[in-house]
PDB file of N, CA and C in Angstrom:
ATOM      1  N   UNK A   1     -13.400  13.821  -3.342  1.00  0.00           N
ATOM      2  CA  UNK A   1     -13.424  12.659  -2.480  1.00  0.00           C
ATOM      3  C   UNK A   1     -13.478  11.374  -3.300  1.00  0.00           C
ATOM      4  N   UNK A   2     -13.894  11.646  -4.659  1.00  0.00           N
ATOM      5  CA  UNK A   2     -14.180  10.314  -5.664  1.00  0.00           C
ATOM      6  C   UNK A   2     -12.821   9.797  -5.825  1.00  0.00           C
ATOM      7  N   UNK A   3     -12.408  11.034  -6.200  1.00  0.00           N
ATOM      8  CA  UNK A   3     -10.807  10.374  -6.857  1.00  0.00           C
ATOM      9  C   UNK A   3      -9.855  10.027  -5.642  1.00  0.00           C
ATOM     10  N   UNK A   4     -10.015  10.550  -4.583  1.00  0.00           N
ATOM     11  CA  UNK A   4      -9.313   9.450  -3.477  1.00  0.00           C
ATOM     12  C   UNK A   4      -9.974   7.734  -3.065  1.00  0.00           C
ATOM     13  N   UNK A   5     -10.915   7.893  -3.486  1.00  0.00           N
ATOM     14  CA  UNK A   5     -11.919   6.683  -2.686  1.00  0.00           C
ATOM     15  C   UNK A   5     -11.440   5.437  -3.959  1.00  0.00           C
ATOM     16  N   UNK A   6     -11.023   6.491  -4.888  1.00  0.00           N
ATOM     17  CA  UNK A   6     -10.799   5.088  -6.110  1.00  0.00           C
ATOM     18  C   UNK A   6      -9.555   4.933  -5.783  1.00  0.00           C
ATOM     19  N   UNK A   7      -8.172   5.918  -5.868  1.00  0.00           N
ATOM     20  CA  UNK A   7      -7.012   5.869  -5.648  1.00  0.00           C
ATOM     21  C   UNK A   7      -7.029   4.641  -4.257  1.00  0.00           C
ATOM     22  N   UNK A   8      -7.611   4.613  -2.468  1.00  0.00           N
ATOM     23  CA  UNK A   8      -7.551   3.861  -1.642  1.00  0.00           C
ATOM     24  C   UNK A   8      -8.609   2.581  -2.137  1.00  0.00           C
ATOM     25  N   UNK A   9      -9.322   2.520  -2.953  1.00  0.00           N
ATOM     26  CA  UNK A   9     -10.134   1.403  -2.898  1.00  0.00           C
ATOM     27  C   UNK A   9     -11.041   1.044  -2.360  1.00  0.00           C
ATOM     28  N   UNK A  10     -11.719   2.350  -1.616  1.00  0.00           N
ATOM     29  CA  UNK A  10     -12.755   2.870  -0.581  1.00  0.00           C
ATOM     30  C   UNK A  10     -14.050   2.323  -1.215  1.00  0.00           C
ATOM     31  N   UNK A  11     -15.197   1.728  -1.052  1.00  0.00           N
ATOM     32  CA  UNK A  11     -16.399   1.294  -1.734  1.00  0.00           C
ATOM     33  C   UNK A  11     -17.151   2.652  -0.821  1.00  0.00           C
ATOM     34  N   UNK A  12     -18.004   3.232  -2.105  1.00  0.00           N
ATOM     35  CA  UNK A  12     -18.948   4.338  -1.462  1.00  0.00           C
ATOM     36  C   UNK A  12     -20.231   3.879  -1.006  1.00  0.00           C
ATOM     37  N   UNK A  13     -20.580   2.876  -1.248  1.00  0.00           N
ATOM     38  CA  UNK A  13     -21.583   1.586   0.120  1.00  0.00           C
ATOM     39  C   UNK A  13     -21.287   0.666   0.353  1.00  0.00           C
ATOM     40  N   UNK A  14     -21.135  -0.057   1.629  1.00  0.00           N
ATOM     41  CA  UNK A  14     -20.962  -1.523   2.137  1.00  0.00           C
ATOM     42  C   UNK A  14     -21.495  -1.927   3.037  1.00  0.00           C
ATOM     43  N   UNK A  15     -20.965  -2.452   3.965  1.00  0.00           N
ATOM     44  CA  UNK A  15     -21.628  -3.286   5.442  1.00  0.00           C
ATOM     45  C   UNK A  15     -19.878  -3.224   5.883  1.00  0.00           C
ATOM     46  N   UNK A  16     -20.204  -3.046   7.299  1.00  0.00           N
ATOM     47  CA  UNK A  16     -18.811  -2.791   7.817  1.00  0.00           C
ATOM     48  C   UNK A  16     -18.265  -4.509   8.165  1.00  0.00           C
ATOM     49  N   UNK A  17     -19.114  -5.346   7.659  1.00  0.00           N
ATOM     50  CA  UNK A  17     -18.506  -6.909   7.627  1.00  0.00           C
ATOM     51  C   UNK A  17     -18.174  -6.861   5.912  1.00  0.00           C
ATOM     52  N   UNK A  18     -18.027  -6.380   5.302  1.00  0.00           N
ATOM     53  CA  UNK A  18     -16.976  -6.353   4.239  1.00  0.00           C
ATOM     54  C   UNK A  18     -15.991  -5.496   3.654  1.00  0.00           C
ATOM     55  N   UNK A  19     -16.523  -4.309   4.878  1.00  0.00           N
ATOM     56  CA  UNK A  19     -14.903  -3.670   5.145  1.00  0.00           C
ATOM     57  C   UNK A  19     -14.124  -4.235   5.758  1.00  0.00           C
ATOM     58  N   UNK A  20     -14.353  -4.962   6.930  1.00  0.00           N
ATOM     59  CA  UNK A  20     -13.426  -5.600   7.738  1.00  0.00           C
ATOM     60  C   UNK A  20     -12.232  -6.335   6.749  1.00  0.00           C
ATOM     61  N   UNK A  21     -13.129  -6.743   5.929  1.00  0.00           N
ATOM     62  CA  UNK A  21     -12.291  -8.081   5.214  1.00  0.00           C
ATOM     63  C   UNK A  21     -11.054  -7.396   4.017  1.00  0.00           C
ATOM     64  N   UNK A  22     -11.004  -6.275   4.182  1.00  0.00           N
ATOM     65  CA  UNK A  22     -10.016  -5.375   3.566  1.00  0.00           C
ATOM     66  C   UNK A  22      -9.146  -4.377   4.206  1.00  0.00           C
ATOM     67  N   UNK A  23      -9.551  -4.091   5.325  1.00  0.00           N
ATOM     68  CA  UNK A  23      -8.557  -2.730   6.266  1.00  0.00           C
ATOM     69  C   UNK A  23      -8.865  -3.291   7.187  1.00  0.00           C
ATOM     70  N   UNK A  24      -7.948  -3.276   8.446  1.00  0.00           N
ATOM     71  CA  UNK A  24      -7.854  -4.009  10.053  1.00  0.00           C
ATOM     72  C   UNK A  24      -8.082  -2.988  10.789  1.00  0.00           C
ATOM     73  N   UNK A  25      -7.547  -1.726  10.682  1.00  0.00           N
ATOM     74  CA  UNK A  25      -8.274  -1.020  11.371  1.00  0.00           C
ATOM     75  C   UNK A  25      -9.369   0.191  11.377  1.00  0.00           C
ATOM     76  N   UNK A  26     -10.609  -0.608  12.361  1.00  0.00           N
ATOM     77  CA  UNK A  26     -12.229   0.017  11.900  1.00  0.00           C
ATOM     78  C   UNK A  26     -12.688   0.323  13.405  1.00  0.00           C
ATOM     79  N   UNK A  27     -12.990   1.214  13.312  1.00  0.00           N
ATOM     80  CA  UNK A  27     -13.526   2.102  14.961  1.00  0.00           C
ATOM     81  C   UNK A  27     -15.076   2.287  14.781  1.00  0.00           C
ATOM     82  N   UNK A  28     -16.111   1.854  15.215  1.00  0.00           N
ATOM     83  CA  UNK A  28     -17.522   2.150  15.609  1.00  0.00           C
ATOM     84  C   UNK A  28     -17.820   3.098  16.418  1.00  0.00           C
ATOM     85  N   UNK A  29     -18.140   4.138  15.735  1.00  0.00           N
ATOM     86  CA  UNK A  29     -18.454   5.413  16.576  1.00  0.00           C
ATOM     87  C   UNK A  29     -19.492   6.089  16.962  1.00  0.00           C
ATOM     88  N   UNK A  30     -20.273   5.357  17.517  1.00  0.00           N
ATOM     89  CA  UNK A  30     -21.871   6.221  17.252  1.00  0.00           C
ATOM     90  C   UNK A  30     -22.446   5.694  15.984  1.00  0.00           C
ATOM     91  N   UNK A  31     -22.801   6.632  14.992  1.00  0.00           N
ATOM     92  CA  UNK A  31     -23.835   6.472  14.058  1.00  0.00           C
ATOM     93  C   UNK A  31     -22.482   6.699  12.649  1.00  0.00           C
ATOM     94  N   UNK A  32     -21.258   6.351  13.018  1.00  0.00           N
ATOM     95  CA  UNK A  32     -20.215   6.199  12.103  1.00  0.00           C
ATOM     96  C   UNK A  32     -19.124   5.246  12.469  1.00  0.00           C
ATOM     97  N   UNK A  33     -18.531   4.561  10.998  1.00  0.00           N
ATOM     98  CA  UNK A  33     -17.397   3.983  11.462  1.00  0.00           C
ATOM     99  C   UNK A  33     -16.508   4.488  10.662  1.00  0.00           C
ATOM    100  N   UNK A  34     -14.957   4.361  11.489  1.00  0.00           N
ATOM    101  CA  UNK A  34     -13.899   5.265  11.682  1.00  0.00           C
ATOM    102  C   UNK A  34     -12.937   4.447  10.863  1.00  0.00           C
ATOM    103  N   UNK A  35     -12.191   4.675  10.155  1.00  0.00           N
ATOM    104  CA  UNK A  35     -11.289   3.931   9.228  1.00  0.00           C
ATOM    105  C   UNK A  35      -9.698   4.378   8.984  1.00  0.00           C
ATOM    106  N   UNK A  36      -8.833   3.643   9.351  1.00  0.00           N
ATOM    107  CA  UNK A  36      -7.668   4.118   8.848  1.00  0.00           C
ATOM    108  C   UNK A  36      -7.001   3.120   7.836  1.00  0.00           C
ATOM    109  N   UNK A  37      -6.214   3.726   6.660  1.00  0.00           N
ATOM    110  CA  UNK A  37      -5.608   2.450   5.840  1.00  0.00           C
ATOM    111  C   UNK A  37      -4.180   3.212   5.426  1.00  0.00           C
ATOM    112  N   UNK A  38      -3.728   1.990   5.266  1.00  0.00           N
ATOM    113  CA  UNK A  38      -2.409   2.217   4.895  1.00  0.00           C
ATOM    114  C   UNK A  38      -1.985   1.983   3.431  1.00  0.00           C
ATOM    115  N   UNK A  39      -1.209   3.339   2.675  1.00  0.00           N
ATOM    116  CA  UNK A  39      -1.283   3.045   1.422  1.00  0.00           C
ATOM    117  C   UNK A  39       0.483   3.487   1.123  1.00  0.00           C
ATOM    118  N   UNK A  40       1.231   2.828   0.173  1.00  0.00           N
ATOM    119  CA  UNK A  40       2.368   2.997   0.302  1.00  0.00           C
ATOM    120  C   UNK A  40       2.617   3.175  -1.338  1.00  0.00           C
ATOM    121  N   UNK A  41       2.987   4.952  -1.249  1.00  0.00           N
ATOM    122  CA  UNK A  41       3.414   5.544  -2.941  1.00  0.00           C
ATOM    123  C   UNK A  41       4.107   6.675  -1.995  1.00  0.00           C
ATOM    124  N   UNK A  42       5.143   6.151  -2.662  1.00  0.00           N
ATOM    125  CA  UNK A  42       6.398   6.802  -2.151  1.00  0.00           C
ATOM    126  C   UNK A  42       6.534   7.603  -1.115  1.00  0.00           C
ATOM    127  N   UNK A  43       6.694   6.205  -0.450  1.00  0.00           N
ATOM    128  CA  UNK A  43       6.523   6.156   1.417  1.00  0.00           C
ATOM    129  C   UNK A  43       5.172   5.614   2.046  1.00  0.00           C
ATOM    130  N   UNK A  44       5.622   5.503   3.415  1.00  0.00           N
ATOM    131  CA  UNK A  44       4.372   5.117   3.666  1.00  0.00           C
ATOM    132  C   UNK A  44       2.998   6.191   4.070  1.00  0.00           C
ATOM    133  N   UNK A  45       2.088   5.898   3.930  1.00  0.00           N
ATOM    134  CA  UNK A  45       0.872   7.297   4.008  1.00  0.00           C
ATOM    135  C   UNK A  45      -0.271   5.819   4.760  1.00  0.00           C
ATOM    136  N   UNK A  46      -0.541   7.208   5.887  1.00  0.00           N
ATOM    137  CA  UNK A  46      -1.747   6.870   6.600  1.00  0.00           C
ATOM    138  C   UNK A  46      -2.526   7.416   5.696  1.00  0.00           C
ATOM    139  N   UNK A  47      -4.044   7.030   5.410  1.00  0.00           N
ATOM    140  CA  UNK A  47      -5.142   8.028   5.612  1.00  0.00           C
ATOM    141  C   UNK A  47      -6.053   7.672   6.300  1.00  0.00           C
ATOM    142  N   UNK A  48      -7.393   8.884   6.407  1.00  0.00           N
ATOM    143  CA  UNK A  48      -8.466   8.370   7.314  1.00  0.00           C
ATOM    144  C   UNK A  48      -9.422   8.529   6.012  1.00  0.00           C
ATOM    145  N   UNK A  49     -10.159   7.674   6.648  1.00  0.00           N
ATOM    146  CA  UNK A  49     -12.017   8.038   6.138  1.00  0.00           C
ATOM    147  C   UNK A  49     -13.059   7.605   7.166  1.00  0.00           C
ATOM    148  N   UNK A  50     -14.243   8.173   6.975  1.00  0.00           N
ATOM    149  CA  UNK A  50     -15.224   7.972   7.975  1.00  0.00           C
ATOM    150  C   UNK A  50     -16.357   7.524   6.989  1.00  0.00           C
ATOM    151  N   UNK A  51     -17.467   6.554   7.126  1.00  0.00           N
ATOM    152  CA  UNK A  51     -18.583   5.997   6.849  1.00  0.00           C
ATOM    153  C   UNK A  51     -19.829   6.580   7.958  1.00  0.00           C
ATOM    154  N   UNK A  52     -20.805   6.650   6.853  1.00  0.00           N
ATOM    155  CA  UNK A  52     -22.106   6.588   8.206  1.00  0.00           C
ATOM    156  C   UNK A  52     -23.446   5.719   8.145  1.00  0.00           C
ATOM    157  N   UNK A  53     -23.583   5.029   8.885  1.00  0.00           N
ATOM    158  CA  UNK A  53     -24.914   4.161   8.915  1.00  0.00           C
ATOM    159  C   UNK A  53     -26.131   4.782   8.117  1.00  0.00           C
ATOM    160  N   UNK A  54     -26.696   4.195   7.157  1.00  0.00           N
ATOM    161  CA  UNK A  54     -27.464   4.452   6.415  1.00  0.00           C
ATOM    162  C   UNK A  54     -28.824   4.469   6.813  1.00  0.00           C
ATOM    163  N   UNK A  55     -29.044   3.307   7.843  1.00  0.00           N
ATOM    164  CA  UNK A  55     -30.245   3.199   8.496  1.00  0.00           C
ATOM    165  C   UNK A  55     -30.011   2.140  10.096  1.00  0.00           C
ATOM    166  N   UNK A  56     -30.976   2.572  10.759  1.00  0.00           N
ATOM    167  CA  UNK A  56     -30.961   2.026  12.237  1.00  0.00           C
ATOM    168  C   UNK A  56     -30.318   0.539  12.339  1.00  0.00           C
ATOM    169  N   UNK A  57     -30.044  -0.282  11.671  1.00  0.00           N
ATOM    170  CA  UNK A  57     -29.473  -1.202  11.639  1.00  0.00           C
ATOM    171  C   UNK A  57     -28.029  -0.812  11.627  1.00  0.00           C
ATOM    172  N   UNK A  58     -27.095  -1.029  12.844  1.00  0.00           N
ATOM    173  CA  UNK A  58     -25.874  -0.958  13.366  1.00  0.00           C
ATOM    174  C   UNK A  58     -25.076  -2.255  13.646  1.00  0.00           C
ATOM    175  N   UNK A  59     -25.473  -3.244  13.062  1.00  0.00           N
ATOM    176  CA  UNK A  59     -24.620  -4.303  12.976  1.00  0.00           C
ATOM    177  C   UNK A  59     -23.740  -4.471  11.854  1.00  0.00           C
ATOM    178  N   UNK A  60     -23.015  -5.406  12.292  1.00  0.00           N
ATOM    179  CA  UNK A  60     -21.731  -5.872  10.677  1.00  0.00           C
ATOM    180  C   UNK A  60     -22.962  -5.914   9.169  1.00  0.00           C
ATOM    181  N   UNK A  61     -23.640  -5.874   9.093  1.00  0.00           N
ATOM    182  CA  UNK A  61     -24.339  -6.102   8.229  1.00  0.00           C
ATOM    183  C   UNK A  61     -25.760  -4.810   7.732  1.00  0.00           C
ATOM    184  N   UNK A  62     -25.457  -4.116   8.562  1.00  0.00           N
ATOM    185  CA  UNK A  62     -25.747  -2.731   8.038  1.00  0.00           C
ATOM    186  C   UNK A  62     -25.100  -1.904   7.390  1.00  0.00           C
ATOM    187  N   UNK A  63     -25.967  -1.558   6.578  1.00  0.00           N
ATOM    188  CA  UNK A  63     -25.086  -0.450   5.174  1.00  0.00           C
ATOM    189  C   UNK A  63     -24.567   0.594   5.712  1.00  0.00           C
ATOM    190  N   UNK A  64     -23.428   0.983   5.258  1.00  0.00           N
ATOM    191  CA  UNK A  64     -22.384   2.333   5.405  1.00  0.00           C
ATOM    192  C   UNK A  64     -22.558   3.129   4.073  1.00  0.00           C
ATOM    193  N   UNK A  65     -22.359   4.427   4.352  1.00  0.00           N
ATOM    194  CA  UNK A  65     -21.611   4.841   3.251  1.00  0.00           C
ATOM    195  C   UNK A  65     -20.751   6.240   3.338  1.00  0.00           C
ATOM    196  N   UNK A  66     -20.187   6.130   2.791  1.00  0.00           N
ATOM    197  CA  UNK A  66     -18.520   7.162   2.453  1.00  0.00           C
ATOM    198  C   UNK A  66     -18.926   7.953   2.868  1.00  0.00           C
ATOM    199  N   UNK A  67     -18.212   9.222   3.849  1.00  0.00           N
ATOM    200  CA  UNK A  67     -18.492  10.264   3.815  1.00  0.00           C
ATOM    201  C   UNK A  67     -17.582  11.126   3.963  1.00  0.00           C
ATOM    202  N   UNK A  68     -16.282  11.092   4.056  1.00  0.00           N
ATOM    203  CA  UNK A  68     -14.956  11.534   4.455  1.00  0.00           C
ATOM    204  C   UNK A  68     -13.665  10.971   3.967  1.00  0.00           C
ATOM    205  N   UNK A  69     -12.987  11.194   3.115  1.00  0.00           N
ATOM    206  CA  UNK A  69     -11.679  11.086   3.320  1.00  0.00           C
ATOM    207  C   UNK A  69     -10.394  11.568   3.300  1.00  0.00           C
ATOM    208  N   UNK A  70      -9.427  11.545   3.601  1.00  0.00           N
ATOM    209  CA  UNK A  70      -8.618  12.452   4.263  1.00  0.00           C
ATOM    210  C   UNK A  70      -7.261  13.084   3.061  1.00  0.00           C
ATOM    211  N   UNK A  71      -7.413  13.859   2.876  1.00  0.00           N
ATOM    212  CA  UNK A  71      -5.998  14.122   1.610  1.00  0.00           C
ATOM    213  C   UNK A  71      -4.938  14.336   2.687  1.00  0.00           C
ATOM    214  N   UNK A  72      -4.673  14.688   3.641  1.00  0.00           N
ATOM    215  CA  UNK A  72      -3.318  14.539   4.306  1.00  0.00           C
ATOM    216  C   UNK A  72      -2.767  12.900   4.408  1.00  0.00           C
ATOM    217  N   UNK A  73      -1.579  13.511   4.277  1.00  0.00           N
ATOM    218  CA  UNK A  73      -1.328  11.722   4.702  1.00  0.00           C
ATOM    219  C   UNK A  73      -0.817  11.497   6.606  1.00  0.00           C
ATOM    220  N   UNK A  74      -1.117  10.545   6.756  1.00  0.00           N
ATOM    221  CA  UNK A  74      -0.450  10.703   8.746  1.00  0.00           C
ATOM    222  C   UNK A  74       0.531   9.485   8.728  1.00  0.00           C
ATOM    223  N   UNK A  75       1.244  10.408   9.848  1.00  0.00           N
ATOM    224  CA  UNK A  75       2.866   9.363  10.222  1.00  0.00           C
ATOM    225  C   UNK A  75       2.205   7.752  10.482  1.00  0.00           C
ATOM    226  N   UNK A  76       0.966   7.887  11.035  1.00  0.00           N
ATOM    227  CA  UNK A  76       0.701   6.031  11.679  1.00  0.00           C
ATOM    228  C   UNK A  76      -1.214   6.359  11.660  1.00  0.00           C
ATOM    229  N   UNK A  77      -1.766   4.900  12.108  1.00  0.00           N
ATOM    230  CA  UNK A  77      -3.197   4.835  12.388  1.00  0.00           C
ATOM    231  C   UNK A  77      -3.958   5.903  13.306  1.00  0.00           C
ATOM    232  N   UNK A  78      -2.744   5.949  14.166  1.00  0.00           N
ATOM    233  CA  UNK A  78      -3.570   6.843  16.067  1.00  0.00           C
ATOM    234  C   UNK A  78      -4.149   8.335  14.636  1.00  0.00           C
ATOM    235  N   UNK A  79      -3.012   8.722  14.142  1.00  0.00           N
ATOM    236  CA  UNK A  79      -3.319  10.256  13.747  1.00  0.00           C
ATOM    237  C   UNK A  79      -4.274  10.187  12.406  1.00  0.00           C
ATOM    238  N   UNK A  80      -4.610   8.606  11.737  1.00  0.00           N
ATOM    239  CA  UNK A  80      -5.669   8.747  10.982  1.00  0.00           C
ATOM    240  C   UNK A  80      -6.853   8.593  11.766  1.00  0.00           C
ATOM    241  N   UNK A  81      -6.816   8.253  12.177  1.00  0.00           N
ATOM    242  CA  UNK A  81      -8.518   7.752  12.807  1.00  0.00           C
ATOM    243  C   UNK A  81      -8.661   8.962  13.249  1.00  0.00           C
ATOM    244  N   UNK A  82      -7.599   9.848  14.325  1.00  0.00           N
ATOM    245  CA  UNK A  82      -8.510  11.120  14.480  1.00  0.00           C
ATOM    246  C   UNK A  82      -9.104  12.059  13.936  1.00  0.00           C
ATOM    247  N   UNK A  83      -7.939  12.172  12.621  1.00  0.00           N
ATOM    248  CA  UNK A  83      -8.887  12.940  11.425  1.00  0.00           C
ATOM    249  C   UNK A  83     -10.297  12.334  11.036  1.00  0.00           C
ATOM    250  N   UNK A  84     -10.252  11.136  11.377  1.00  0.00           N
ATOM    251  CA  UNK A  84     -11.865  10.893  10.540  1.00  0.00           C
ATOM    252  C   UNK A  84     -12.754  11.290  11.815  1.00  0.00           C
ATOM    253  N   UNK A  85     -12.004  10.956  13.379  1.00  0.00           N
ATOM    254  CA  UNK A  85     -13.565  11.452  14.251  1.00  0.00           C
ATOM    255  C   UNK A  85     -13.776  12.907  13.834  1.00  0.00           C
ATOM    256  N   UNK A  86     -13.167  13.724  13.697  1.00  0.00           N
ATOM    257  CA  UNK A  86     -13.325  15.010  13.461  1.00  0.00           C
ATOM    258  C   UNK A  86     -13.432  15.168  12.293  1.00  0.00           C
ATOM    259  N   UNK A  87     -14.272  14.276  11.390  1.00  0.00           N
ATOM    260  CA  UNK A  87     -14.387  14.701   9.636  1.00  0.00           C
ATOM    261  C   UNK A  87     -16.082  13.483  10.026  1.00  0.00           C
TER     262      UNK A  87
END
């Protein structure tokens, strides 16, 4: 999971107000947020990853951290994000 998180540029802790400011699309899911990004090596590749709240603080400014990311690549966003609810 390391060597994808470096390959996408994934930070293994943040606050989901400074993920925002790097990938557009971010899904709040409960006690995780849902991530899809778009990375383009030869072709375009969805992936997913999923984060999880570190502690009861669930605002933009509560810590995340890595917990999922996806080695398939997907045709678009809809089919990354679902891999991460289900990861």
């Amino acid at each position: 999971m390391k060597d994808l998180a470096r390959t996408y540029r994934l930070p293994q802790t943040t606050t989901l107000e400074n993920l925002g400011e790097g990938w557009r699309c971010l899904l709040t899911f409960g006690n995780r947020v849902l991530l899809a990004g778009h990375f383009y090596n030869k072709g375009d590749r969805w992936y997913g990853a999923a984060y999880e709240f570190t502690t009861g603080d669930h605002s933009c400014e509560g810590e995340i951290r890595l917990t999922a990311v996806s080695e398939a690549a997907f045709e678009d966003d809809g089919h990354a994000i679902a891999w991460a609810m289900n990861h």
